[in-house]
Protein backbone atom coordinates (compact mmCIF):
# COMPACT_ATOMS: atom_id res chain seq x y z
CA UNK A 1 -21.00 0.26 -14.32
CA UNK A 2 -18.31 -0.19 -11.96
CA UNK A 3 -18.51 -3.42 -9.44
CA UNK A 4 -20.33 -1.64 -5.75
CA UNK A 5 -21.12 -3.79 -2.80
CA UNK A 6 -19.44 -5.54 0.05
CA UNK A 7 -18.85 -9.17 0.94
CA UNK A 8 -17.31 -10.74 4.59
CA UNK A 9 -13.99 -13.00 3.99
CA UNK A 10 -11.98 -15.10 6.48
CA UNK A 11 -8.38 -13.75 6.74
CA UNK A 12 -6.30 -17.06 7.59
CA UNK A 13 -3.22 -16.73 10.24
CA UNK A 14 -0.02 -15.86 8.36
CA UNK A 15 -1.13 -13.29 5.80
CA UNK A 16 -1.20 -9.34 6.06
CA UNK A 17 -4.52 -7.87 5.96
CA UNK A 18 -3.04 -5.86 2.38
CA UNK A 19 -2.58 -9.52 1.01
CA UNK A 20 -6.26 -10.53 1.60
CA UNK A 21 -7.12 -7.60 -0.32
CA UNK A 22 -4.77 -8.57 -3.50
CA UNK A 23 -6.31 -12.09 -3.42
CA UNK A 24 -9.68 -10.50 -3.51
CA UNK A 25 -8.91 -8.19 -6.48
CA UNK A 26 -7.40 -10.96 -8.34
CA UNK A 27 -10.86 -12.79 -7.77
CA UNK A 28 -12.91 -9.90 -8.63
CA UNK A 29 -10.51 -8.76 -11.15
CA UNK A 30 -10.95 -5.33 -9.89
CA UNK A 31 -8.72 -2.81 -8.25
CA UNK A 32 -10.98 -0.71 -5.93
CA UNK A 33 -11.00 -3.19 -2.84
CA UNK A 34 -10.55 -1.70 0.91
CA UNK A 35 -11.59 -3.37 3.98
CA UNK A 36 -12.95 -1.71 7.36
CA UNK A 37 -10.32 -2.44 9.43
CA UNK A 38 -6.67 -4.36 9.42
CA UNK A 39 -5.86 -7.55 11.20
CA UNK A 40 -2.15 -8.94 12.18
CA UNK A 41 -0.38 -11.19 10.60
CA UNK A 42 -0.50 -14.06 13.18
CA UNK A 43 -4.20 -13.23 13.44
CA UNK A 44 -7.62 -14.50 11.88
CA UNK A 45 -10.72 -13.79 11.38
CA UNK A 46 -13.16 -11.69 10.29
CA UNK A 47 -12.66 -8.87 7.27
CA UNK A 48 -15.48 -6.55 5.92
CA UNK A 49 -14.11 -5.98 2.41
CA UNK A 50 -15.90 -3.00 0.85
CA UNK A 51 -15.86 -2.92 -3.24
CA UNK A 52 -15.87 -0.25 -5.63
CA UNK A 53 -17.58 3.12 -4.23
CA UNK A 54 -18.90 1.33 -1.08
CA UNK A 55 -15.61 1.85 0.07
CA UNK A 56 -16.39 5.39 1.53
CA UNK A 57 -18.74 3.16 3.96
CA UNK A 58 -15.30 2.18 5.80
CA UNK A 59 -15.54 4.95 8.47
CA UNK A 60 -18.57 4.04 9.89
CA UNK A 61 -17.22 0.40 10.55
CA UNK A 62 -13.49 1.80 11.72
CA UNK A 63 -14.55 2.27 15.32
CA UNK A 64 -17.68 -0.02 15.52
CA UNK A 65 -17.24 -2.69 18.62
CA UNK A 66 -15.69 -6.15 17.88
CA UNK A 67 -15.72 -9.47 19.50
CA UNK A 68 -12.39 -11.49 19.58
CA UNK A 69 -11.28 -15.03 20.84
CA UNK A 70 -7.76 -14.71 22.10
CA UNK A 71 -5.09 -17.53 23.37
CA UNK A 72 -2.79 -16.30 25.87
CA UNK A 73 0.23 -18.63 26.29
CA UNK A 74 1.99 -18.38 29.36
CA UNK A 75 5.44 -19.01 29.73
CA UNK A 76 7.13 -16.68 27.61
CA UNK A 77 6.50 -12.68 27.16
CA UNK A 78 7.80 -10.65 23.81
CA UNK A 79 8.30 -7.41 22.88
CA UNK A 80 5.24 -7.12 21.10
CA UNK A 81 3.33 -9.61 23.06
CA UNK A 82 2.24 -11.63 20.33
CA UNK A 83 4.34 -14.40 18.56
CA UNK A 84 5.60 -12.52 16.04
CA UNK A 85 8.11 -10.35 18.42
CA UNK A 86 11.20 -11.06 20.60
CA UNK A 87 10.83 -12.77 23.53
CA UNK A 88 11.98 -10.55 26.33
CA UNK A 89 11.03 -12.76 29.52
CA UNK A 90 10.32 -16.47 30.40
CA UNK A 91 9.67 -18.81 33.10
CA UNK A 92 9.57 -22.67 34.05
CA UNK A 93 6.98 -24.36 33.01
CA UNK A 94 6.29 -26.52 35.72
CA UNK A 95 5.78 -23.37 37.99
CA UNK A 96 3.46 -22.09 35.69
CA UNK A 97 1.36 -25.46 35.62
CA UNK A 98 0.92 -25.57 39.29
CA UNK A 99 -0.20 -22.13 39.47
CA UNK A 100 -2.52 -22.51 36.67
CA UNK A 101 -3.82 -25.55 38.39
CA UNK A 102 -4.21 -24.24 42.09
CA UNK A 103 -5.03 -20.64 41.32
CA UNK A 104 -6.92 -20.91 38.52
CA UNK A 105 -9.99 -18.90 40.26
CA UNK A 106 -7.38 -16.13 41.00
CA UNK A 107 -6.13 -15.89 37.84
CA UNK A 108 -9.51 -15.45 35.77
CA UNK A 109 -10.42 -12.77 38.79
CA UNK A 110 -7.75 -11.16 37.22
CA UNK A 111 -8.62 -10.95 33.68
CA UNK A 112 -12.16 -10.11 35.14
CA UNK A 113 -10.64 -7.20 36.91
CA UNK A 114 -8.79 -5.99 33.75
CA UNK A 115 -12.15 -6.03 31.77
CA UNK A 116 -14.02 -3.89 34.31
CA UNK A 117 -11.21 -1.19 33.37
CA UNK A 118 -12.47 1.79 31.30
CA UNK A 119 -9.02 2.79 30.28
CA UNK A 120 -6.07 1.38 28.35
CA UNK A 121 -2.78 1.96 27.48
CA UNK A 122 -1.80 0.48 24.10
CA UNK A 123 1.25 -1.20 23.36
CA UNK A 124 4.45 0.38 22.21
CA UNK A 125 4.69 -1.77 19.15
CA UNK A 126 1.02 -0.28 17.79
CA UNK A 127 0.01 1.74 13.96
CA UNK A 128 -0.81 4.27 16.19
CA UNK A 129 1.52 7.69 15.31
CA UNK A 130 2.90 10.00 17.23
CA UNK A 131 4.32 13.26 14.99
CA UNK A 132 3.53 11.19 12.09
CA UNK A 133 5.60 8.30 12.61
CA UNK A 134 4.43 4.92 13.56
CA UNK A 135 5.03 4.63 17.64
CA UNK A 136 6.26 0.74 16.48
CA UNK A 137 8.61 2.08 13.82
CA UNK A 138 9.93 4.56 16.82
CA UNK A 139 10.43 1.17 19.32
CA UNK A 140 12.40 -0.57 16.71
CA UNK A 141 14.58 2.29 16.42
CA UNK A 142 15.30 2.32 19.70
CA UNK A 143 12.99 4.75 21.16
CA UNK A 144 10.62 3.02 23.48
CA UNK A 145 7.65 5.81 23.86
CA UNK A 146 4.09 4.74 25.96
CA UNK A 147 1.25 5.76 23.37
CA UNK A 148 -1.23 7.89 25.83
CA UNK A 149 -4.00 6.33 27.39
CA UNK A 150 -7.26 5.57 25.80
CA UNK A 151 -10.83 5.39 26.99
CA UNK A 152 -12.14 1.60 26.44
CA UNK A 153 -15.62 -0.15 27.07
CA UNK A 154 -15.77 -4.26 27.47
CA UNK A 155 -19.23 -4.96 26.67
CA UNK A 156 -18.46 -9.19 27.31
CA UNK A 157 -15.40 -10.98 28.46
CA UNK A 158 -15.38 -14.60 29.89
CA UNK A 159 -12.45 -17.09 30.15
CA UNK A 160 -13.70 -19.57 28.44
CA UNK A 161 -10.58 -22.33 29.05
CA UNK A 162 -7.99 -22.98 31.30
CA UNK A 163 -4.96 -25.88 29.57
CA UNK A 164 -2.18 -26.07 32.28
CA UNK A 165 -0.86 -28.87 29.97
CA UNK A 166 -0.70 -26.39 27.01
CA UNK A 167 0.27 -23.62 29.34
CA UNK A 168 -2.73 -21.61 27.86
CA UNK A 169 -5.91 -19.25 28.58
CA UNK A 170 -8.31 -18.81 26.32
CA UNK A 171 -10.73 -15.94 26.56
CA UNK A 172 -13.61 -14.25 24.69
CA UNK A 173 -13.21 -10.17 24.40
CA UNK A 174 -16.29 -8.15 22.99
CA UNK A 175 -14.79 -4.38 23.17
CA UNK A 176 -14.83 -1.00 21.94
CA UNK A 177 -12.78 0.13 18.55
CA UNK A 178 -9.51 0.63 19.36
CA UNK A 179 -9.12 -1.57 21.55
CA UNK A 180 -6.02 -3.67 21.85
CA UNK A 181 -5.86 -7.77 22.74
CA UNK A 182 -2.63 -7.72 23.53
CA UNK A 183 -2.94 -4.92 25.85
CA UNK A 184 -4.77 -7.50 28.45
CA UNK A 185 -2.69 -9.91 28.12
CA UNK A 186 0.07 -7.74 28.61
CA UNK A 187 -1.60 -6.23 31.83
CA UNK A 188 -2.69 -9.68 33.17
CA UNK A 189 1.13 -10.88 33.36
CA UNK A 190 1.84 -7.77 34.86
CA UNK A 191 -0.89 -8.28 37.17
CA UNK A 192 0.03 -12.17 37.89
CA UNK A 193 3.65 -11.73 37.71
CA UNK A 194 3.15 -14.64 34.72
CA UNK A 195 5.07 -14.25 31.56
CA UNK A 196 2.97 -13.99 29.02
CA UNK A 197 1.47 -13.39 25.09
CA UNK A 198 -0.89 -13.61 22.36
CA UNK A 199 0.00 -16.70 20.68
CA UNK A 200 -3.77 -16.92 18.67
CA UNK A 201 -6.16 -14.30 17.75
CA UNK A 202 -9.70 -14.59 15.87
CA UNK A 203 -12.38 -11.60 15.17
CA UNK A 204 -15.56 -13.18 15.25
CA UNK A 205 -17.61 -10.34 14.75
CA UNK A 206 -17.32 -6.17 13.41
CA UNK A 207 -20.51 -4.31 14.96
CA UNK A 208 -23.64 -6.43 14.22
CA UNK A 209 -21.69 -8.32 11.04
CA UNK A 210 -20.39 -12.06 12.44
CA UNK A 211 -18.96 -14.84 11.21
CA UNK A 212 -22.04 -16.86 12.43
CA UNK A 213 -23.72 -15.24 9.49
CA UNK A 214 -23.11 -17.46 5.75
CA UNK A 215 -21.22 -16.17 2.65
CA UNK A 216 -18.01 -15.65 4.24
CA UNK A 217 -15.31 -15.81 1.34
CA UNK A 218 -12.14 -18.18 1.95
CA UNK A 219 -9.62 -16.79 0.02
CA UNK A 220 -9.07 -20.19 -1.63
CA UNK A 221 -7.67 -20.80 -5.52
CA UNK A 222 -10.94 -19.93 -7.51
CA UNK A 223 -13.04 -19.14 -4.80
CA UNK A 224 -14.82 -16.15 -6.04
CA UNK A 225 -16.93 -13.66 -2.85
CA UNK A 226 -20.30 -13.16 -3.50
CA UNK A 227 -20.48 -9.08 -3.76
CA UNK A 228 -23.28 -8.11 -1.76
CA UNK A 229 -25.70 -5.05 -2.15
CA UNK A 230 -24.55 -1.92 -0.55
CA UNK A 231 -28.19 -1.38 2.21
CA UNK A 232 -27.39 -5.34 3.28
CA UNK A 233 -24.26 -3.61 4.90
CA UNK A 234 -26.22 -1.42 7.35
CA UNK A 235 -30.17 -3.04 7.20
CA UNK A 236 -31.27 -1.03 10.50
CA UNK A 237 -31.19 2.04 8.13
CA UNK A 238 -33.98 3.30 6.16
CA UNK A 239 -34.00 3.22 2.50
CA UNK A 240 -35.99 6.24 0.46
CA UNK A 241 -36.30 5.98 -3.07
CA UNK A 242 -36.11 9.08 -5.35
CA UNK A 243 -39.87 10.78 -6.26
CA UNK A 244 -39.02 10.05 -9.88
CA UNK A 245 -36.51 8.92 -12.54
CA UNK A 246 -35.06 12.47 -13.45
CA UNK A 247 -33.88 13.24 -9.84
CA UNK A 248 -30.89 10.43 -10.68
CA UNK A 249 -28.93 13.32 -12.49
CA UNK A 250 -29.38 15.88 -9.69
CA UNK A 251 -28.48 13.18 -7.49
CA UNK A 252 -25.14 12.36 -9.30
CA UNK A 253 -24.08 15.74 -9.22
CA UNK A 254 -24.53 16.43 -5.18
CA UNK A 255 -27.66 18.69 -6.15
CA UNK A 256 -30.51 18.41 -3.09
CA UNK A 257 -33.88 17.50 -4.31
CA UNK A 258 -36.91 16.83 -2.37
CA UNK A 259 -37.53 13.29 -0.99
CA UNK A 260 -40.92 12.99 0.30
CA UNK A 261 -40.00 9.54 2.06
CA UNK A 262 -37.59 11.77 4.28
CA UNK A 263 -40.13 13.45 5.74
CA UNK A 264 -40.82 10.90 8.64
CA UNK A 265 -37.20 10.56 9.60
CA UNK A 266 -35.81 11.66 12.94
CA UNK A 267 -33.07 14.40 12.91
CA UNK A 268 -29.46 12.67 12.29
CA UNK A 269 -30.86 9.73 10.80
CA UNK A 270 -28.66 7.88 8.49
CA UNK A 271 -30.36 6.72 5.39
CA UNK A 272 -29.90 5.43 2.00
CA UNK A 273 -31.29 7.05 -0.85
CA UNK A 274 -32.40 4.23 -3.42
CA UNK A 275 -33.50 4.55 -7.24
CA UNK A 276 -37.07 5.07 -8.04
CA UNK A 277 -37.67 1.14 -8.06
CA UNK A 278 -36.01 0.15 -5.24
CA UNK A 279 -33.45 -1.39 -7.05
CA UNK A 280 -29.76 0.68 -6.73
CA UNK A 281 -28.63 2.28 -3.95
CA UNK A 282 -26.89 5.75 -4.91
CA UNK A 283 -26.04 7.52 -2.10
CA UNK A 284 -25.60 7.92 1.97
CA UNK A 285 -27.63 10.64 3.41
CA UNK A 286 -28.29 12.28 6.46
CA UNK A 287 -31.75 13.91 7.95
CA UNK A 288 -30.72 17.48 9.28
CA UNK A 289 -33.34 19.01 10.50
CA UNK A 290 -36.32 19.93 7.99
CA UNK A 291 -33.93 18.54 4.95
CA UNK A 292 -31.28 16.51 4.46
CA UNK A 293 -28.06 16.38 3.64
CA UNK A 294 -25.72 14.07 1.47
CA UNK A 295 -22.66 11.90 3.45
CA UNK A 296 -21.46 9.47 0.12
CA UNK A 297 -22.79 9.22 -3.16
CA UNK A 298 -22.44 5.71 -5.18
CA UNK A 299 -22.82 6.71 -8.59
């Protein structure tokens, strides 16, 4: 039977998200590894790495909310406005201490201000497309084209540290999907007239999965994740076993059968469809109306 299930690794700072994934197949020894959701390079944090047919889960997690904590160092703005690009603006340091020292208040208004803001646009050097071509592969070519603006919620923000020594501001970001760090700290030197960029990022959490929570794999020599069952991914749902035994096949082959532990379910709730003892989950399925309908099948 071929490996199913999920497990939450650590992606260190200096790795591509696509790397992470080798390390875990080389673990696993299995190919069919995807993850909900890339980070950069220069960032760290939190990965939900789906295995084997769990991977079809990926979707629901792709524009779940997410809770960063982001350094902004001040001093220096890049292309890209993280470390990774060119830097395209700078300013004294000494100027920027003072200010960060006698307008301190002013300055986390600021970033206050920019988290009350339901829209965003994000930055040129994104994976978003335009046409079909990456809008960052059409800025390093030359073309410098504004990706349109996107609706955004900020469910929590704080600044939670001030370092005029460091030249830094660190701040904690629980947002929408799609929503970009660098974006604010792009807007906030804008805003200040401060020179700044990302120069750390860390996920923390994806939806109600956090790093708070144990078994997160380090992808350290023979660490090996521990694979998790598929309903552990999404508890809050419901989980209905099959009537009987023989319903498996009709199961495996998309065929509808009745479920008498659907009955009781609210119309368009998600649900998992277990074997007869509980045991295996086989599919994804949705309540529609006096039925039910099939959204992924496991087996």
């Amino acid at each position: 039977m071929q490996l199913t299930g999920w497990f939450k690794a650590y992606k260190p700072a200096g790795i591509t998200s696509n790397q992470l994934v080798t390390r875990a197949r080389k673990a696993l020894q299995t190919k069919k590894i995807g993850h909900t959701g890339t980070l950069d390079s220069f960032a760290e944090g939190l990965m939900i790495m789906l295995v084997g047919r769990a991977t079809s889960l990926a979707d629901f997690f792709l524009h779940g909310d997410k809770a960063y904590r982001a350094t902004f160092q001040l001093g220096t703005t890049t292309d890209t406005h993280d470390p990774e690009g060119s830097v395209i603006a700078s300013c004294e340091g000494t100027a920027i201490r003072t200010r960060l020292v006698e307008q301190e208040q002013l300055i986390i208004a600021g970033f206050e201000d920019l988290c009350a803001c339901t829209a965003q646009v994000p930055p040129v050097y994104s994976a978003l497309k335009r046409q079909g071509r990456r809008y960052s592969d059409l800025a390093r070519q030359g073309m410098i084209l504004e990706p349109p603006t996107r609706v955004i919620k900020v469910t929590e923000s704080r600044v939670e540290h001030v370092d005029p020594e460091r030249l830094q501001i660190r701040v904690y970001l629980h947002v929408s999907g799609g929503t970009y760090i660098r974006a604010f700290a792009r807007d906030l030197a804008l805003s200040l007239q401060l020179p700044m960029h990302v120069c750390k990022l860390e996920r923390l959490q994806i939806k109600h999965l956090s790093l708070d929570q144990k078994q997160v794999w380090q992808p350290i020599e023979n660490s090996v994740p521990h694979i998790q069952a598929i309903p552990a991914l999404i508890p809050t749902w419901p989980q209905v076993r099959l009537d009987c035994p023989g319903d498996q096949e009709d199961l495996r082959h998309g065929r509808l059968m009745q479920l008498a532990g659907s009955q009781d379910l609210n119309e368009g709730q998600d649900f998992f469809i277990m074997d007869s003892d509980g045991a295996h989950c086989l599919a994804w399925a949705q309540k529609t109306g006096p039925g039910w309908q099939y959204r992924r099948i496991f087996i």
